[in-house]
Protein backbone atom coordinates (compact mmCIF):
# COMPACT_ATOMS: atom_id res chain seq x y z
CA UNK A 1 0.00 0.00 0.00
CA UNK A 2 3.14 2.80 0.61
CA UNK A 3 4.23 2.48 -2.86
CA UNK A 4 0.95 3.12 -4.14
CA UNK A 5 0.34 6.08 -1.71
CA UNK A 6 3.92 7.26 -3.28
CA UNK A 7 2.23 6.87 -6.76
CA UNK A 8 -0.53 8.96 -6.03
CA UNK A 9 1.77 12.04 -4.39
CA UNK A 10 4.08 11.84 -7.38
CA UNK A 11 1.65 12.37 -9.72
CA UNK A 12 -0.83 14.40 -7.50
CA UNK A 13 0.36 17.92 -5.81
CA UNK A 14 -1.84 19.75 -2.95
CA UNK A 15 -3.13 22.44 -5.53
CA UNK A 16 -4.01 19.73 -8.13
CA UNK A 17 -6.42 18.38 -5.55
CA UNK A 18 -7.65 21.17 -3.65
CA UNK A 19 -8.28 23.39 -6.12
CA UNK A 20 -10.84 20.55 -6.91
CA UNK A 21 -12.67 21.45 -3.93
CA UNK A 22 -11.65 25.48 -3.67
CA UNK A 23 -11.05 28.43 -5.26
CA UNK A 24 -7.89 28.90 -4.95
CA UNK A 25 -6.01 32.79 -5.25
CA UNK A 26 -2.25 33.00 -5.52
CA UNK A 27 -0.71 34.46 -2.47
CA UNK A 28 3.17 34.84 -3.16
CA UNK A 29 4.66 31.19 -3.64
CA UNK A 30 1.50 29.77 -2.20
CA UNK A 31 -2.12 29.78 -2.80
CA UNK A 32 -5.03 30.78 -0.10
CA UNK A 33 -8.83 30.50 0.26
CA UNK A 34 -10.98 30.59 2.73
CA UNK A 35 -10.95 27.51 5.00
CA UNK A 36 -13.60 24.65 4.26
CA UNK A 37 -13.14 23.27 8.03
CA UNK A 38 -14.33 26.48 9.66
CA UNK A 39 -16.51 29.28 9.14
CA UNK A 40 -14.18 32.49 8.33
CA UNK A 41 -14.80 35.46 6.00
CA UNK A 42 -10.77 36.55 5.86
CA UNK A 43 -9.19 33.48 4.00
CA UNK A 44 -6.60 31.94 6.45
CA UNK A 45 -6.12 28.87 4.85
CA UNK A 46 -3.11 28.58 2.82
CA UNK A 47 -1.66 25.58 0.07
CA UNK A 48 2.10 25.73 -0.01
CA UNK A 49 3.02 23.38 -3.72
CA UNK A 50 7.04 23.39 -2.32
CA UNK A 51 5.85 21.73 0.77
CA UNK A 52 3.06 20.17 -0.71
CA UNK A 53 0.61 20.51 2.21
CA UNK A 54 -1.91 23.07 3.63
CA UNK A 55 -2.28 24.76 6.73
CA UNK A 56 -4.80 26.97 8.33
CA UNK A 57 -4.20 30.31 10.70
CA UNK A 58 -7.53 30.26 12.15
CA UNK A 59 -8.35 26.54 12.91
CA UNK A 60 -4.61 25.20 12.94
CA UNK A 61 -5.78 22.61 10.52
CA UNK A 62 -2.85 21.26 8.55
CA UNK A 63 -1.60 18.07 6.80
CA UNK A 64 -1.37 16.84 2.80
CA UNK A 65 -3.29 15.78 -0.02
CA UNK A 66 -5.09 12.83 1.93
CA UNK A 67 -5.75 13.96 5.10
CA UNK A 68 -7.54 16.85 3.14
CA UNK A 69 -9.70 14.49 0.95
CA UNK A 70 -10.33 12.39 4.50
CA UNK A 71 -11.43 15.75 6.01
CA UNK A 72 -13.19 17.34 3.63
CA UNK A 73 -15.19 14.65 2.05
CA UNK A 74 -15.80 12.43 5.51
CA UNK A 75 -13.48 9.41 4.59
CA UNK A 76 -11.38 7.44 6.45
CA UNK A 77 -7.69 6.67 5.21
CA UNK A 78 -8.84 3.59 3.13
CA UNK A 79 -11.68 5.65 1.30
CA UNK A 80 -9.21 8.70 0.81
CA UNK A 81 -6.86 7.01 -0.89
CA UNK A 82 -9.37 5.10 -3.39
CA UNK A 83 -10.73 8.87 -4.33
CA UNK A 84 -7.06 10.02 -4.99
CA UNK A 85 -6.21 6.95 -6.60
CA UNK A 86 -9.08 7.34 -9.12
CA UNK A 87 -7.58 11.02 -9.53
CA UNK A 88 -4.22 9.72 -10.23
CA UNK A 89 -4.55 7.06 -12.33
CA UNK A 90 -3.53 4.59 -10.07
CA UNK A 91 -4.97 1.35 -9.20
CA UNK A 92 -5.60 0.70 -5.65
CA UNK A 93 -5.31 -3.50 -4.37
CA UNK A 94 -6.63 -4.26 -0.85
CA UNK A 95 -7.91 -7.54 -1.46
CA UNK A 96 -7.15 -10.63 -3.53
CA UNK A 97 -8.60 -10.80 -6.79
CA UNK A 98 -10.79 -13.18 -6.25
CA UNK A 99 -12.86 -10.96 -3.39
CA UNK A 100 -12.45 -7.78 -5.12
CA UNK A 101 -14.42 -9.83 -8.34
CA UNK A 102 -17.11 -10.40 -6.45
CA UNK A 103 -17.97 -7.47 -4.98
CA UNK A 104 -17.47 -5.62 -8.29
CA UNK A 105 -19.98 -8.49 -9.64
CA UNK A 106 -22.65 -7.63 -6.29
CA UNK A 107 -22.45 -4.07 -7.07
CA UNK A 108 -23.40 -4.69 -10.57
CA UNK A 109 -26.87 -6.40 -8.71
CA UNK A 110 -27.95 -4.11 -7.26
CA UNK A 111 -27.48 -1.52 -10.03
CA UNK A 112 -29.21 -3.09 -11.81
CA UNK A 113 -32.01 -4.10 -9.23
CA UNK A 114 -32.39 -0.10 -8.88
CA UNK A 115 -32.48 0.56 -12.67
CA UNK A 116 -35.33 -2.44 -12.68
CA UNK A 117 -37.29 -0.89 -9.54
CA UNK A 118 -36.78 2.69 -11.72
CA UNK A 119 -38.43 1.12 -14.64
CA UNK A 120 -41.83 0.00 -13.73
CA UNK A 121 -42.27 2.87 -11.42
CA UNK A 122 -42.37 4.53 -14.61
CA UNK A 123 -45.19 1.88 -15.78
CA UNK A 124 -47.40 2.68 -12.15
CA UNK A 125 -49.49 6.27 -12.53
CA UNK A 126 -51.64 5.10 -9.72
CA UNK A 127 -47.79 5.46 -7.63
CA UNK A 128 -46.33 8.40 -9.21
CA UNK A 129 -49.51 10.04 -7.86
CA UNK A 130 -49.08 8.50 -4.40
CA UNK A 131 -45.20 10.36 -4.23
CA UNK A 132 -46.80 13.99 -5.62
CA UNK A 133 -49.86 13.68 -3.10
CA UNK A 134 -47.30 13.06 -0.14
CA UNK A 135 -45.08 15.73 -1.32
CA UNK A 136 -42.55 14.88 -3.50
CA UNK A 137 -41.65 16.77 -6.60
CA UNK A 138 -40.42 14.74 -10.00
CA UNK A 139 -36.81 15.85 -9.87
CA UNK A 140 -36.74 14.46 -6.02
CA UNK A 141 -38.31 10.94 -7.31
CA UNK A 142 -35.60 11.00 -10.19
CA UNK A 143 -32.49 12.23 -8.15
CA UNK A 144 -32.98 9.59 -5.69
CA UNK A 145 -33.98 6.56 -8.07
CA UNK A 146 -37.28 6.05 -6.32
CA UNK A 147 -38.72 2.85 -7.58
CA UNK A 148 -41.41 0.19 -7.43
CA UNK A 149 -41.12 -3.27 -7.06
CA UNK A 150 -43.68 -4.94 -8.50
CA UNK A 151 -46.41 -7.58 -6.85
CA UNK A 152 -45.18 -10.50 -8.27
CA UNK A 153 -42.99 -13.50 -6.73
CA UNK A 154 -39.97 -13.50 -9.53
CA UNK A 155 -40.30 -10.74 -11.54
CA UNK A 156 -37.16 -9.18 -10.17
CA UNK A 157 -35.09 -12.97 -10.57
CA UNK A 158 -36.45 -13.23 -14.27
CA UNK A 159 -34.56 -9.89 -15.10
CA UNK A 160 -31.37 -10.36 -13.06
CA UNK A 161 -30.73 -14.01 -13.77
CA UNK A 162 -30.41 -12.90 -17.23
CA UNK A 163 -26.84 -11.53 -16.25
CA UNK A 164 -25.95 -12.90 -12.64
CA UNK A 165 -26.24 -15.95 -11.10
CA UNK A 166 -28.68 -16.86 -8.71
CA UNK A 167 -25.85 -17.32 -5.78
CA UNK A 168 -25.15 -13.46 -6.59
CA UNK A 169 -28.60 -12.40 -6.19
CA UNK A 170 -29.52 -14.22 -2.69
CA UNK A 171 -25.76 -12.58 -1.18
CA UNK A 172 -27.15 -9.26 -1.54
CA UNK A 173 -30.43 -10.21 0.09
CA UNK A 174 -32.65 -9.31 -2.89
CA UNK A 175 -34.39 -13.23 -3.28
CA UNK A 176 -35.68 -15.40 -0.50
CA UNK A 177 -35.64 -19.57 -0.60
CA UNK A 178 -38.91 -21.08 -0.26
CA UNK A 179 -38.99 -23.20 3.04
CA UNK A 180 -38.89 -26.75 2.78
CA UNK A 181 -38.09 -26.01 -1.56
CA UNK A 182 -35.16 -25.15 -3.51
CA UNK A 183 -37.18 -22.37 -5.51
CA UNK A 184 -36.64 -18.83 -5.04
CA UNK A 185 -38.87 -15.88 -4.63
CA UNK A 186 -38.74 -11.95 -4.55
CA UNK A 187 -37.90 -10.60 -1.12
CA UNK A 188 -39.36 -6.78 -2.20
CA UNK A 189 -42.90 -7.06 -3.96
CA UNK A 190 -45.71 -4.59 -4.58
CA UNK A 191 -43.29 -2.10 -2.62
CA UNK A 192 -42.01 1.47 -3.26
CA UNK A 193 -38.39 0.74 -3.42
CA UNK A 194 -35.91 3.51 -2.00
CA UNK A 195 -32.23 3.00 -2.92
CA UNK A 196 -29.40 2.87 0.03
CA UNK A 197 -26.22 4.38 -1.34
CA UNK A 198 -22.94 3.70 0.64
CA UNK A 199 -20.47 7.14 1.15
CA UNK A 200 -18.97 6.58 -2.64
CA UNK A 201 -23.11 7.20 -3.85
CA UNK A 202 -23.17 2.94 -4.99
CA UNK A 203 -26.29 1.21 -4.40
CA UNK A 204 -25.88 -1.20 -1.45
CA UNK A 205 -29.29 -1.60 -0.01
CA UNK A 206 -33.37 -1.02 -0.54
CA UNK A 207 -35.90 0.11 1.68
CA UNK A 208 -39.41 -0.88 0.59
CA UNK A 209 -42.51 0.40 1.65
CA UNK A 210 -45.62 -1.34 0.91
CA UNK A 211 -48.44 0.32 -1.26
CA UNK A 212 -51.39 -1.73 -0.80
CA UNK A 213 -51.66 -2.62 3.18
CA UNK A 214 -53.07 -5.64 3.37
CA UNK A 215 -53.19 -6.14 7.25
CA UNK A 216 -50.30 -8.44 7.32
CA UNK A 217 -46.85 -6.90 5.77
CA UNK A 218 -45.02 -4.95 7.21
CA UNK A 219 -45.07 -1.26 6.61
CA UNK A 220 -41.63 -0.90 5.94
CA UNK A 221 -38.91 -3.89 4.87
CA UNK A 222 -35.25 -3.54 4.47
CA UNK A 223 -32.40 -5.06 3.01
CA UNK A 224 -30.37 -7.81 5.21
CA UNK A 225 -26.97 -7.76 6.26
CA UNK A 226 -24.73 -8.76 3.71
CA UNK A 227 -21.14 -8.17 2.53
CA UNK A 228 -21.78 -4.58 1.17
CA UNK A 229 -24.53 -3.33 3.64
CA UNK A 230 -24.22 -2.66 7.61
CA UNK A 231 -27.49 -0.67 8.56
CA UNK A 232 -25.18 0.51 11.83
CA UNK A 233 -22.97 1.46 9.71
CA UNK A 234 -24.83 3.57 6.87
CA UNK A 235 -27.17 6.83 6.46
CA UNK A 236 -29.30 7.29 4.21
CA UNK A 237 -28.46 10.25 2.05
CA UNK A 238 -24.76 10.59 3.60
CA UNK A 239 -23.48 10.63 0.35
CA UNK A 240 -24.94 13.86 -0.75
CA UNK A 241 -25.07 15.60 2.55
CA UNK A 242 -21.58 16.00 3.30
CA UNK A 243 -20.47 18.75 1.50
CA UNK A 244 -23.43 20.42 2.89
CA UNK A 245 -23.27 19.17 6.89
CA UNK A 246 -19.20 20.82 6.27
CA UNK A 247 -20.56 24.15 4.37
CA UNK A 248 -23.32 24.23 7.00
CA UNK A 249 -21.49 23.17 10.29
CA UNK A 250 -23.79 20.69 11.22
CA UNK A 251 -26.00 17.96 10.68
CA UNK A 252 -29.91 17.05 11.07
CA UNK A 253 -30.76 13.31 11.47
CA UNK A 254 -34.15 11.97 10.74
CA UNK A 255 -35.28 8.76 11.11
CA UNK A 256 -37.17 7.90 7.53
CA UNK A 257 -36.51 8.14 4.15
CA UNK A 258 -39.21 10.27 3.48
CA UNK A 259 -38.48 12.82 6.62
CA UNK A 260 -35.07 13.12 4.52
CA UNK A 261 -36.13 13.10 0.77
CA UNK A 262 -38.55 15.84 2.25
CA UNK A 263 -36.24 18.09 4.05
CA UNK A 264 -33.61 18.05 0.89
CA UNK A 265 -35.92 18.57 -1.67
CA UNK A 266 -37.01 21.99 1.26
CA UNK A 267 -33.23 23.10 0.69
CA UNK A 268 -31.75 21.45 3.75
CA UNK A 269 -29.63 19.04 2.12
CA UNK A 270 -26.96 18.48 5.16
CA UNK A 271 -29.30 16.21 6.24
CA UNK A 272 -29.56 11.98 7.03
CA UNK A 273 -31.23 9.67 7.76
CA UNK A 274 -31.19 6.26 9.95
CA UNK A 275 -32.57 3.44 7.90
CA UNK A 276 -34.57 1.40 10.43
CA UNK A 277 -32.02 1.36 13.48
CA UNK A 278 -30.99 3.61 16.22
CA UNK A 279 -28.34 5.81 15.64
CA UNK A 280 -25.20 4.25 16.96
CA UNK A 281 -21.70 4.71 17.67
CA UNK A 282 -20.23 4.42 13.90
CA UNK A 283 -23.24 6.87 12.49
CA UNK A 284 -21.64 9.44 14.82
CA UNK A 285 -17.98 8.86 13.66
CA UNK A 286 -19.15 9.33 10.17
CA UNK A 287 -21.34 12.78 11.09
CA UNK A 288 -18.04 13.45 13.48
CA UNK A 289 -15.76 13.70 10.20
CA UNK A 290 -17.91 16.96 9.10
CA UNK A 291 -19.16 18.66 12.35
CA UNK A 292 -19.33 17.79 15.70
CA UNK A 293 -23.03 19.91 15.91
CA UNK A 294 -25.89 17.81 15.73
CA UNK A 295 -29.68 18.39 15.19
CA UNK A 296 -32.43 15.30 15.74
CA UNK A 297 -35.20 15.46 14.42
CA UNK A 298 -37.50 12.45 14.96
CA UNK A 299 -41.15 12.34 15.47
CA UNK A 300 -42.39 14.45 18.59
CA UNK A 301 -44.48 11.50 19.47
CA UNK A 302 -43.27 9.35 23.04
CA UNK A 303 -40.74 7.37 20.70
CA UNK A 304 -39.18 9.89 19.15
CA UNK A 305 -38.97 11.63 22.15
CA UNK A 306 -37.07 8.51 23.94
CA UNK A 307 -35.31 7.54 20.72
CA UNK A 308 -34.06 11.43 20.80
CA UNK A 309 -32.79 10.75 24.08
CA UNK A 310 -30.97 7.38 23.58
CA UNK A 311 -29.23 9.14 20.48
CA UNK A 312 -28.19 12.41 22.27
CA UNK A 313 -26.55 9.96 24.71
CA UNK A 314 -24.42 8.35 22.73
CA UNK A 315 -23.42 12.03 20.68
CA UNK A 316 -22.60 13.43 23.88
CA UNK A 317 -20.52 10.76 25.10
CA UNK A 318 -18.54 11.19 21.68
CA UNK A 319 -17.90 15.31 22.64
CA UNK A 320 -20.76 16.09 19.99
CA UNK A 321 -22.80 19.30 20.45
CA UNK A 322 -26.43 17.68 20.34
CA UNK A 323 -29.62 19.91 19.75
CA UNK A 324 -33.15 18.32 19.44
CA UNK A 325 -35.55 20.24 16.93
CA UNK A 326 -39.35 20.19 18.33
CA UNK A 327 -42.10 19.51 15.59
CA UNK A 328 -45.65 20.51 17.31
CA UNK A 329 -48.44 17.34 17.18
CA UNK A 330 -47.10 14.50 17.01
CA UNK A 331 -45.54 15.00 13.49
CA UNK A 332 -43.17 13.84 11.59
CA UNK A 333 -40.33 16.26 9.46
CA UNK A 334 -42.33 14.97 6.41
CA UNK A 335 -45.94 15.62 7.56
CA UNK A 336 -44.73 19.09 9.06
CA UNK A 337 -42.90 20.05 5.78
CA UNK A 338 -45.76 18.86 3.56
CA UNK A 339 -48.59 20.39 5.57
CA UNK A 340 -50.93 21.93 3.25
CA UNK A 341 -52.95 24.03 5.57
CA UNK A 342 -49.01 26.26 6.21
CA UNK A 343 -45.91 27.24 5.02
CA UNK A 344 -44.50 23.38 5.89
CA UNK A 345 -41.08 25.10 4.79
CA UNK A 346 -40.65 28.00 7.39
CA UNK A 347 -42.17 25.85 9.71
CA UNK A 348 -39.68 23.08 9.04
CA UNK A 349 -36.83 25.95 9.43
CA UNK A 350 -37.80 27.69 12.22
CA UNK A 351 -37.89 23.87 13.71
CA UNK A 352 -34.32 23.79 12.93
CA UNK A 353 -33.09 27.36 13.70
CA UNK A 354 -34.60 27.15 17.07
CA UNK A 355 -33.45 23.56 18.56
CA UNK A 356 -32.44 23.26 22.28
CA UNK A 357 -29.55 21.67 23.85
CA UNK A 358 -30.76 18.10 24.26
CA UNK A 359 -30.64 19.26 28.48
CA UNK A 360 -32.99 22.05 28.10
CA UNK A 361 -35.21 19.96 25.73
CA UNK A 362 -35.10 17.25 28.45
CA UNK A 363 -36.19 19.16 30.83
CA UNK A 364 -38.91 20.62 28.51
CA UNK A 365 -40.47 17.62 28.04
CA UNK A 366 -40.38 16.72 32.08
CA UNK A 367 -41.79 20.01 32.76
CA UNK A 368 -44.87 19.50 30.30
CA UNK A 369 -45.49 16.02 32.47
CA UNK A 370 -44.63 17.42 35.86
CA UNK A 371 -45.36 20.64 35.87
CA UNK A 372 -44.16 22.68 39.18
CA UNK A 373 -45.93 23.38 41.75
CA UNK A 374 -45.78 26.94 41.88
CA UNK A 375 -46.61 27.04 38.01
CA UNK A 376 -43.80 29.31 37.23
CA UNK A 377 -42.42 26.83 34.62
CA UNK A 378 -40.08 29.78 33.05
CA UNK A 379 -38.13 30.54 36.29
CA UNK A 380 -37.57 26.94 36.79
CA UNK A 381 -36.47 25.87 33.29
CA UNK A 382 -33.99 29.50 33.03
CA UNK A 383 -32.36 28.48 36.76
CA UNK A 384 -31.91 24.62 35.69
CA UNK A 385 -31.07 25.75 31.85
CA UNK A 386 -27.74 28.08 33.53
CA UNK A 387 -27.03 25.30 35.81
CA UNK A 388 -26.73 22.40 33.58
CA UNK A 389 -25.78 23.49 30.19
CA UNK A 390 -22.23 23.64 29.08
């Protein structure tokens, strides 16, 4: 791996690869602009090509070309140097051949799963109006490769089998064995299918929620665990909120797909969103990269409320700056965004602009069920509030 990374700095200087991500002005021998890991209006972040590294007066961050791509675009060493490596020319070997075959052949799956689920959306009016009625615009439903898998049990094998074998097909969890039988069947059917992308933007992963409710399925399925998908590991939409949650400073986490499709296609696109588990310790690392601020969102009903908490525990403990954004009824970001009867949009801001400190939103919430004696709920919360908050 060190004579690769030595490939990739001989052929790649620090201006090459920032100026990718910044303007760049020439300041004597070296180059300045403002600094991407702070907010600054005086640029104090300067690119030196003799030393080839960067360095910045205001925030004291420093290093070369790959701590910059880690930094910048939320990557850890390994994913740095496959970016730079694609930059440079230069082909990047972590596994054997063998493993690194297969994986390129289960990403080519579920490609291709997506472009299928794309496709017959297309086919389903009765669908496309479902997505407009609950909000979404066309360039939303496009962007994110909203599809629809349809009700039928092999529909989705008939077209992949045609390229990949059936061995590929069950390791990324899209086909299901019959019990007691050797036959296979669609794991996804009659389901609006919402791609997972990993940080690189590949698909790894579905969602699917059902369209007809029949009683019996669940509302919402999801992929399994498999070689290229690790739910703890993943959120939804991380791949195009990044630059944002850095430009921004910080990061809103939902807890559906359509609380996040939502609040993008409303302008907020530094946020993510958990893809049927609790945030955990990994989903902060990732967010941790970018900002260490933090704004949850989840439903303002008793579990989002407690699933606020459990999350703001674990942020804290990993020196993360956690607010909590209050949505009024019982909503969720989508419903509040999409609510016809107001300006879901300002509403959805203001949500954001004014979030507490997870403490004084705590006590908040135990002051609406306990309410003090003496009624004067203001005093109490301000005295408690100057106490407890850092």
């Amino acid at each position: 791996m060190s004579s690769q990374v030595e490939q990739i700095k001989e052929k790649l200087g620090i201006v090459d690869v920032v100026s990718q991500y910044l303007k760049l002005e020439k300041a004597g021998s070296n180059f300045r602009a403002r600094c991407p890991f702070h907010n600054e209006k005086t640029p104090s972040f300067f690119v030196s090509p003799t030393r080839n590294s960067y360095y910045c007066f205001g925030c004291n961050a420093k290093g070369d070309i790959f701590s910059f791509v880690e930094a910048f675009e939320g990557l850890d060493f390994v994913g740095a140097l496959k970016v730079l490596g694609e930059k440079a020319g230069v082909q990047i070997v972590f596994e054997n051949k063998q493993d690194k075959d297969e994986r390129v052949g289960l990403y080519s799956v579920m490609e291709k799963a997506s472009m299928f689920f794309e496709e017959n959306l297309k086919k389903e009016s009765k669908i496309q109006e479902y997505l407009k009625e609950r909000g979404l615009e066309e360039k939303t439903i496009t962007d994110w490769r909203i599809g629809y898998a349809p009700d039928s049990w092999s529909s989705l094998i008939d077209f992949l089998k045609k390229t990949h074998s059936i061995q590929e097909i069950e390791k990324v969890g899209l086909i299901k064995k019959k019990e007691g039988g050797s036959e296979y069947y669609d794991r996804f059917r009659g389901r609006i299918m919402f791609p997972i992308f990993d940080n690189s933007g590949r698909v790894v992963a579905f969602s699917g929620r059902i369209f007809k409710d029949d009683g019996k399925s669940a509302k919402y399925m999801n992929s399994p665990e498999t070689v290229l998908f690790s739910k703890s590991k993943i959120l939804y939409g991380y791949d195009r909120a990044k630059f944002s949650i850095r430009k921004h400073n910080f990061s809103i986490v939902v807890e559906g797909q359509m609380d996040l499709l939502m609040s993008h296609q409303a302008g907020f696109t530094n946020t993510v969103a958990l893809s049927g588990t609790a945030l955990t310790l990994e989903h902060i690392e990732l967010l941790k990269r970018l900002s260490t601020n933090i704004v949850l969102a989840f439903d303002s009903d008793n579990a989002g409320v407690a699933s606020s908490g459990k999350s703001a525990i674990i942020g804290l403990e990993n020196n993360m700056d956690v607010k909590v954004a209050h949505l009024k009824d019982g909503n969720d970001p989508a419903d509040v965004i999409n609510n016809p009867s107001a300006d879901g949009k300002q509403e959805w801001k203001d949500a954001i602009k004014n979030a507490k400190h997870i403490v004084e939103f705590s006590l908040n919430v135990l002051l609406d069920k306990y309410p003090p004696a003496g009624g004067d709920k203001r005093r109490l919360l301000l005295q408690a509030s100057q106490t407890v908050l850092p």
